[in-house]
C-alpha atoms as a PDB file:
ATOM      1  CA  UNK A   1     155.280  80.218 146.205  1.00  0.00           C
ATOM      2  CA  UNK A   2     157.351  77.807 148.672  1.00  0.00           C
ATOM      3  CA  UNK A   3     155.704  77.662 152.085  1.00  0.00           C
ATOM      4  CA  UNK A   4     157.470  74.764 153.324  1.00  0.00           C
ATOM      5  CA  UNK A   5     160.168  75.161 155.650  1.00  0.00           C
ATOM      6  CA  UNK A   6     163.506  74.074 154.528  1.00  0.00           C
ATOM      7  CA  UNK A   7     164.135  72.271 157.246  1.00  0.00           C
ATOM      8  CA  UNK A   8     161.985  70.290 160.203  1.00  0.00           C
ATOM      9  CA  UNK A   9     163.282  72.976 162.745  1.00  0.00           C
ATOM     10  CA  UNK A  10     161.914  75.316 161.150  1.00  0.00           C
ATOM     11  CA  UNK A  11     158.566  74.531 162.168  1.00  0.00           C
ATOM     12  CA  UNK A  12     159.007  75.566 165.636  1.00  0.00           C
ATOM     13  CA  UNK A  13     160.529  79.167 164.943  1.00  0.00           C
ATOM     14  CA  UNK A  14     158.350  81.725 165.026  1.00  0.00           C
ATOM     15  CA  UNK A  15     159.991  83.355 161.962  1.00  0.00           C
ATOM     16  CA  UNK A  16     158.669  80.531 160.113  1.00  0.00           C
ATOM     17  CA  UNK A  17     155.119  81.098 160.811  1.00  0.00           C
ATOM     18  CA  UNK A  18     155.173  85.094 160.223  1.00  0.00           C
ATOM     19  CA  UNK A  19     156.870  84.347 156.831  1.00  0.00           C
ATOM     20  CA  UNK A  20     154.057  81.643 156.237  1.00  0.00           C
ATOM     21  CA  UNK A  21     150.888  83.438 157.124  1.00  0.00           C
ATOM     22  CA  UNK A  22     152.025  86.792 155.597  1.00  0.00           C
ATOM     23  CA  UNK A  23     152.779  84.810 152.454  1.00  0.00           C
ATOM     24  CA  UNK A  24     149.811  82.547 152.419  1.00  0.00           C
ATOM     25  CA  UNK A  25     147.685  85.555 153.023  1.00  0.00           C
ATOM     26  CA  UNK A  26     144.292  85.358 154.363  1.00  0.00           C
ATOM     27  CA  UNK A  27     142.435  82.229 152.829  1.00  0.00           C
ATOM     28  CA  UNK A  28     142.567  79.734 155.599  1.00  0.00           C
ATOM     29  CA  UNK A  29     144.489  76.668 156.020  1.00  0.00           C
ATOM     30  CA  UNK A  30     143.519  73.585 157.116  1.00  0.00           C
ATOM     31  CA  UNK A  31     146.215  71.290 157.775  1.00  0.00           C
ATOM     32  CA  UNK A  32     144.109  68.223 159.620  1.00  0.00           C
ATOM     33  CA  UNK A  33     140.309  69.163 158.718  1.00  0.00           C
ATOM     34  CA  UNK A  34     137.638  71.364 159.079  1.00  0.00           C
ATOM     35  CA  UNK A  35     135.043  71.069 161.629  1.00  0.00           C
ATOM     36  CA  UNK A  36     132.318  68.962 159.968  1.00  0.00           C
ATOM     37  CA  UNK A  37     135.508  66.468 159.790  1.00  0.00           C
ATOM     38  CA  UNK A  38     136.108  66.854 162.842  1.00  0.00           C
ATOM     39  CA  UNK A  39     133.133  67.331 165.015  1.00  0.00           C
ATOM     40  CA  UNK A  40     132.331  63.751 166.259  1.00  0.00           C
ATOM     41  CA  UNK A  41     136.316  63.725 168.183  1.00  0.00           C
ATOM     42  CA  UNK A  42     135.488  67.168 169.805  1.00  0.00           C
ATOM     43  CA  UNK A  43     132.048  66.484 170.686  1.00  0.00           C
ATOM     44  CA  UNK A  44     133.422  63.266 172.327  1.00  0.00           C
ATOM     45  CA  UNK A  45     135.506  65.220 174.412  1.00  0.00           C
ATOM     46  CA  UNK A  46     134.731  68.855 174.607  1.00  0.00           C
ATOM     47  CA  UNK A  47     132.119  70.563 175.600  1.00  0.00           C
ATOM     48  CA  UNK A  48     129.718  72.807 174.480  1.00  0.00           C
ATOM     49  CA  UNK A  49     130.196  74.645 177.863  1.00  0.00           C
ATOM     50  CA  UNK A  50     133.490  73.955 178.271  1.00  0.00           C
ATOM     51  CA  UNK A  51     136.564  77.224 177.989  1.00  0.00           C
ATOM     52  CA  UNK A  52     138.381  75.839 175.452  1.00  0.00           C
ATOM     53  CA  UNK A  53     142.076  76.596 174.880  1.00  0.00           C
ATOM     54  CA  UNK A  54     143.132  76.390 171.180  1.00  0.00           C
ATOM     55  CA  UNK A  55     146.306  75.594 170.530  1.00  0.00           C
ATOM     56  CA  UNK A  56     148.131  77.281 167.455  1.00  0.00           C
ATOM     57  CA  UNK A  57     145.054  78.363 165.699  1.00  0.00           C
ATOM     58  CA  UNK A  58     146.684  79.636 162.489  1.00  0.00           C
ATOM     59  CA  UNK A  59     143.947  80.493 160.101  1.00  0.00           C
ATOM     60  CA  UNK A  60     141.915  77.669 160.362  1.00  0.00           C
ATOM     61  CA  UNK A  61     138.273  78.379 160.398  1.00  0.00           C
ATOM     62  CA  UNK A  62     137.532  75.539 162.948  1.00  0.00           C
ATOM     63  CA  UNK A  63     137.193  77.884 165.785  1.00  0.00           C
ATOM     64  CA  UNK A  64     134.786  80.426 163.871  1.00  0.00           C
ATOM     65  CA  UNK A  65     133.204  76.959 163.160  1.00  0.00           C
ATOM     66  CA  UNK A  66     132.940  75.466 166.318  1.00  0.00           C
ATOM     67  CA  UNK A  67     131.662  79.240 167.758  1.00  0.00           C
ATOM     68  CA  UNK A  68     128.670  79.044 165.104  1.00  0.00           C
ATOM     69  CA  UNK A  69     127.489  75.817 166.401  1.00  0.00           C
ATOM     70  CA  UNK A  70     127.570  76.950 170.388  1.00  0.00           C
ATOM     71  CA  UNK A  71     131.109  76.603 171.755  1.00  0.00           C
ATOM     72  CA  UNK A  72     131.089  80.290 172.710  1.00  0.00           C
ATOM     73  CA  UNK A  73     134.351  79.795 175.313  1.00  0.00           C
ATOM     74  CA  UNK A  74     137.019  79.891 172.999  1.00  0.00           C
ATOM     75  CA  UNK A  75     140.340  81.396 173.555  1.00  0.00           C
ATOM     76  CA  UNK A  76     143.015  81.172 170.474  1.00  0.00           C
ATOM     77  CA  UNK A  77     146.595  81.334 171.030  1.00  0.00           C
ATOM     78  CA  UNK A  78     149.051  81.586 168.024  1.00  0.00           C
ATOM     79  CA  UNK A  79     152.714  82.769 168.204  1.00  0.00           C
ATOM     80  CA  UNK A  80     152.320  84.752 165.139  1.00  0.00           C
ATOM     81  CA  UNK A  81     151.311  87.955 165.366  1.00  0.00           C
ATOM     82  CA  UNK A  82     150.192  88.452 161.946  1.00  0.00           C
ATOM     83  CA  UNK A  83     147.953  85.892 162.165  1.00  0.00           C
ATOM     84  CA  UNK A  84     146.360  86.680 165.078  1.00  0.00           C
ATOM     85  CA  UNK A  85     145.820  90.310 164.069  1.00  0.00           C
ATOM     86  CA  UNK A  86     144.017  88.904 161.049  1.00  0.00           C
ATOM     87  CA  UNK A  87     141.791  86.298 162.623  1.00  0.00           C
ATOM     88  CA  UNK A  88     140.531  89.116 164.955  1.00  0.00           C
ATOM     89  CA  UNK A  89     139.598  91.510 162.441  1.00  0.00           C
ATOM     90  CA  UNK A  90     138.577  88.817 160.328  1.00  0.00           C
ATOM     91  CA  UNK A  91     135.994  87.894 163.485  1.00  0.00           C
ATOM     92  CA  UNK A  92     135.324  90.972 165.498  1.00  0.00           C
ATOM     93  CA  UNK A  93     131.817  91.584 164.208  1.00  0.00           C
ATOM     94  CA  UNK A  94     130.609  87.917 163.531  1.00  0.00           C
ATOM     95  CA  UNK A  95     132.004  86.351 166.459  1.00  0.00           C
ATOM     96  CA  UNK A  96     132.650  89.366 169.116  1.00  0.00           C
ATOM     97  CA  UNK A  97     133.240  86.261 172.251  1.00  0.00           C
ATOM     98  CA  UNK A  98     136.039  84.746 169.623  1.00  0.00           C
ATOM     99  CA  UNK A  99     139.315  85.555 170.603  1.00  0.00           C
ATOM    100  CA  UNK A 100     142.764  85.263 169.328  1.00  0.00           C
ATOM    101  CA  UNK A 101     146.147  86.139 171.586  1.00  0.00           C
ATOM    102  CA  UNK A 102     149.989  86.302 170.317  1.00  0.00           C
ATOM    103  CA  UNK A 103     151.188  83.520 172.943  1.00  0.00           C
ATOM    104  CA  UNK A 104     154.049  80.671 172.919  1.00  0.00           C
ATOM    105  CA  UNK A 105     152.387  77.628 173.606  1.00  0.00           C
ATOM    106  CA  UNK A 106     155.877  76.919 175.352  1.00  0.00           C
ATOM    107  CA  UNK A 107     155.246  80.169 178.164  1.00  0.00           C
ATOM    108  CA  UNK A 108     151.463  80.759 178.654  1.00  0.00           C
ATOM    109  CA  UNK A 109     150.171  83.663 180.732  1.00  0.00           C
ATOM    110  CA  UNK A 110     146.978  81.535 181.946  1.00  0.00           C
ATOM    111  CA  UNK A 111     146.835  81.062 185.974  1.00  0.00           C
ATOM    112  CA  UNK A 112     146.290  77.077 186.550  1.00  0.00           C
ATOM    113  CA  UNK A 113     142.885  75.145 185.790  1.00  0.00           C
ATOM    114  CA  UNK A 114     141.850  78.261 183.329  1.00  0.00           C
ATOM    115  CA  UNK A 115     140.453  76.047 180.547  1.00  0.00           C
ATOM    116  CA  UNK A 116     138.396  72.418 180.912  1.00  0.00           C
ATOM    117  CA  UNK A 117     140.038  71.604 178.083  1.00  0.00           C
ATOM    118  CA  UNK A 118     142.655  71.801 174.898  1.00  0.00           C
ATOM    119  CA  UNK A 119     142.522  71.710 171.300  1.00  0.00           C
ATOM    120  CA  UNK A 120     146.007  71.489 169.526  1.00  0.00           C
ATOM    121  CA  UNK A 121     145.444  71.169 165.800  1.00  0.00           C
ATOM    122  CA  UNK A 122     148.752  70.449 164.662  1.00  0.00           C
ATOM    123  CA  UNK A 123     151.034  72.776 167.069  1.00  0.00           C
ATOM    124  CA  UNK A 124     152.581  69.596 168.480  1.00  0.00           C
ATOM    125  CA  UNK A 125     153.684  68.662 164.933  1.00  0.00           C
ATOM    126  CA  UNK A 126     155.297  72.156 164.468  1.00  0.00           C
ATOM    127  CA  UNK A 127     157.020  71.796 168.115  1.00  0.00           C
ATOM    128  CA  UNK A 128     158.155  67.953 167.918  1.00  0.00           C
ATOM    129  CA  UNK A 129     160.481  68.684 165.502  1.00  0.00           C
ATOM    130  CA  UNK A 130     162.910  70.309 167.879  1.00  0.00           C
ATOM    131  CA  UNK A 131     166.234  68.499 168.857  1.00  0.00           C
ATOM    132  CA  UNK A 132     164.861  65.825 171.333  1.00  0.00           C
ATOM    133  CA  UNK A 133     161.801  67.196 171.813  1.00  0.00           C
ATOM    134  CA  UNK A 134     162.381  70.326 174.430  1.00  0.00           C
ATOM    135  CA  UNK A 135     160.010  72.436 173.109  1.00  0.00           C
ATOM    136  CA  UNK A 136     157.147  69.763 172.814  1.00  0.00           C
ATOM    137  CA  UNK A 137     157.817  68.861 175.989  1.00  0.00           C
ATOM    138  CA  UNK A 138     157.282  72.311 177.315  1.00  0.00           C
ATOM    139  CA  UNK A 139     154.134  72.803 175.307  1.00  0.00           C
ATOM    140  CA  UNK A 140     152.510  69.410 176.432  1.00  0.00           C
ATOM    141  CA  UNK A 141     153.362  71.147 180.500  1.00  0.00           C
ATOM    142  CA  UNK A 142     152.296  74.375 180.065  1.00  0.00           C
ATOM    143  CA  UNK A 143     148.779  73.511 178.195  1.00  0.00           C
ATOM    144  CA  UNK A 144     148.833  70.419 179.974  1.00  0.00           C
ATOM    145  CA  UNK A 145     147.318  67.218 180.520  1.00  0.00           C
ATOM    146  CA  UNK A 146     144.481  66.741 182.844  1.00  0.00           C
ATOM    147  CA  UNK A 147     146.864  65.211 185.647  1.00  0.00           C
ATOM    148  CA  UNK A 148     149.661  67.832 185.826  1.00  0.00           C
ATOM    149  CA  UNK A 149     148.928  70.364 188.687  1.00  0.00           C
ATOM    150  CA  UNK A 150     150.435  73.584 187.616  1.00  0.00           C
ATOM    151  CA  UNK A 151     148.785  73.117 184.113  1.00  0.00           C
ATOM    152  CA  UNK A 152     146.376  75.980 182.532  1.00  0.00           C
ATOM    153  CA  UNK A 153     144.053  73.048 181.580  1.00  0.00           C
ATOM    154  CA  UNK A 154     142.410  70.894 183.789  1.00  0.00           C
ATOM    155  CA  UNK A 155     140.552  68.368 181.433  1.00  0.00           C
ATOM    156  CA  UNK A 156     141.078  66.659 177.780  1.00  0.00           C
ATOM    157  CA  UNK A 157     143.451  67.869 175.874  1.00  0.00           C
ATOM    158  CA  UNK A 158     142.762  67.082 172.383  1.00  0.00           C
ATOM    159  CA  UNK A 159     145.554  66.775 169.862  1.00  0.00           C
ATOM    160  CA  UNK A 160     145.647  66.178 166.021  1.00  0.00           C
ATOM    161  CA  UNK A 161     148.837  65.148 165.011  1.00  0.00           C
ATOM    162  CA  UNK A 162     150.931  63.045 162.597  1.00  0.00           C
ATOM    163  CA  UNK A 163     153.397  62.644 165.795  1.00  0.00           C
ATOM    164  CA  UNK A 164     151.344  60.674 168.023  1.00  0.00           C
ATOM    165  CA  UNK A 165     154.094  58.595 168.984  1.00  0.00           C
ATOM    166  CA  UNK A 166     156.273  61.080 169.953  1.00  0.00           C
ATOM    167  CA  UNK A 167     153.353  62.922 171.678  1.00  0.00           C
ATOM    168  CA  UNK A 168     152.488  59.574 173.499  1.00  0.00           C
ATOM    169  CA  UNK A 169     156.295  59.561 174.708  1.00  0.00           C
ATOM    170  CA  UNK A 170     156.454  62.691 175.848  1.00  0.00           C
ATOM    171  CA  UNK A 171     153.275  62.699 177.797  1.00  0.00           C
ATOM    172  CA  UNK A 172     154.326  59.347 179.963  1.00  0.00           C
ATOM    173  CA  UNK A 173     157.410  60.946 180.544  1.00  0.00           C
ATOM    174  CA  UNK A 174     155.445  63.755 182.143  1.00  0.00           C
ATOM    175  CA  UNK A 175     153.099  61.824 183.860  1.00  0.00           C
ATOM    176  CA  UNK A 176     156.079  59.535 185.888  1.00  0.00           C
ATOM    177  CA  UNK A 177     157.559  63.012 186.498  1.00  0.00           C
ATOM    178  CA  UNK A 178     154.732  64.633 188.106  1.00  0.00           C
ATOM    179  CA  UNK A 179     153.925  61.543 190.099  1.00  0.00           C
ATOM    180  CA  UNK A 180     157.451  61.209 191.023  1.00  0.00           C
ATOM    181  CA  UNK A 181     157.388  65.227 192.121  1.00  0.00           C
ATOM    182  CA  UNK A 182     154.126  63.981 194.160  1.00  0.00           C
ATOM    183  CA  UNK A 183     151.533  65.550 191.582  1.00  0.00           C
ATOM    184  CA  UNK A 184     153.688  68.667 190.897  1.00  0.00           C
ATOM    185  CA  UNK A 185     155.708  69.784 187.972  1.00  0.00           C
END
């Protein structure tokens, strides 16, 4: 079974990732690590206490994870809704606080400073590969950077990517715009 996308644009289409979880089925995926790989980053710069927004959660069991061991502020955003039907049934008795919303990372619902901070796990990859960057760009605004006002997060926002140049890029372009637009976007 071929769960690659045929192309790199494909990554960012939401057909792509309905096709990919309903195929892959319900044994998680973990493109970048699990928690125990992970922990000493997101200790470093999330906290325990903080409402966390995670970014394209897929079926990765790093939230479940992270709930077990006390971050009990989690809210998980994927654009797929199969996925996110199945991570919610998959959690509602174990985890009742866990929960997982169909949202574009691109056009989130949250009011400004909502979260302390952001956990994007690979979404940035998925998004980067659109023509120069749009969508990435939108992302990176509307989950934001602890600087932009107008942001749903107001704190770190964690990213695990293989595009960290790109995501570097994008981000100083964002930052000279908001301090060009006086702090707003």
């Amino acid at each position: 079974m071929n769960l690659l996308p045929r192309t790199a644009e494909e990554f960012s289409s939401a057909e792509y990732w309905e096709r990919f979880f309903k195929k892959r089925g319900e044994k998680a995926f973990e493109w970048y690590g699990d928690y125990n790989k992970l922990c000493g980053v997101l200790h470093k710069y999330i906290k325990v206490q903080d409402k966390v927004l995670v970014v394209g959660c897929g079926n990765s069991e790093l939230s479940e994870q992270m709930y077990d061991v006390g971050y009990k502020r989690l809210t998980n955003i994927d654009i797929s809704e199969t996925v996110v039907t199945h991570m919610n049934q998959r959690n509602a008795e174990r985890r009742p606080g866990l929960t997982f919303q169909q949202v574009d990372a691109t056009q989130t619902p949250y009011e400004e400073a909502s979260y302390q901070a952001a956990l994007d796990k690979g979404t940035l990859d998925a998004v980067a590969s659109e023509e120069e960057g749009a969508l990435a760009r939108s992302m990176l605004t509307e989950v934001g950077e602890q600087w932009a006002s107008g942001c749903a997060v107001h704190g770190p926002y964690v990213s695990l990517t293989c595009a960290a140049g790109q995501r570097d890029r994008l981000a100083l372009q964002l930052r000279r715009g908001a301090a060009a637009a006086g702090g707003q976007r």
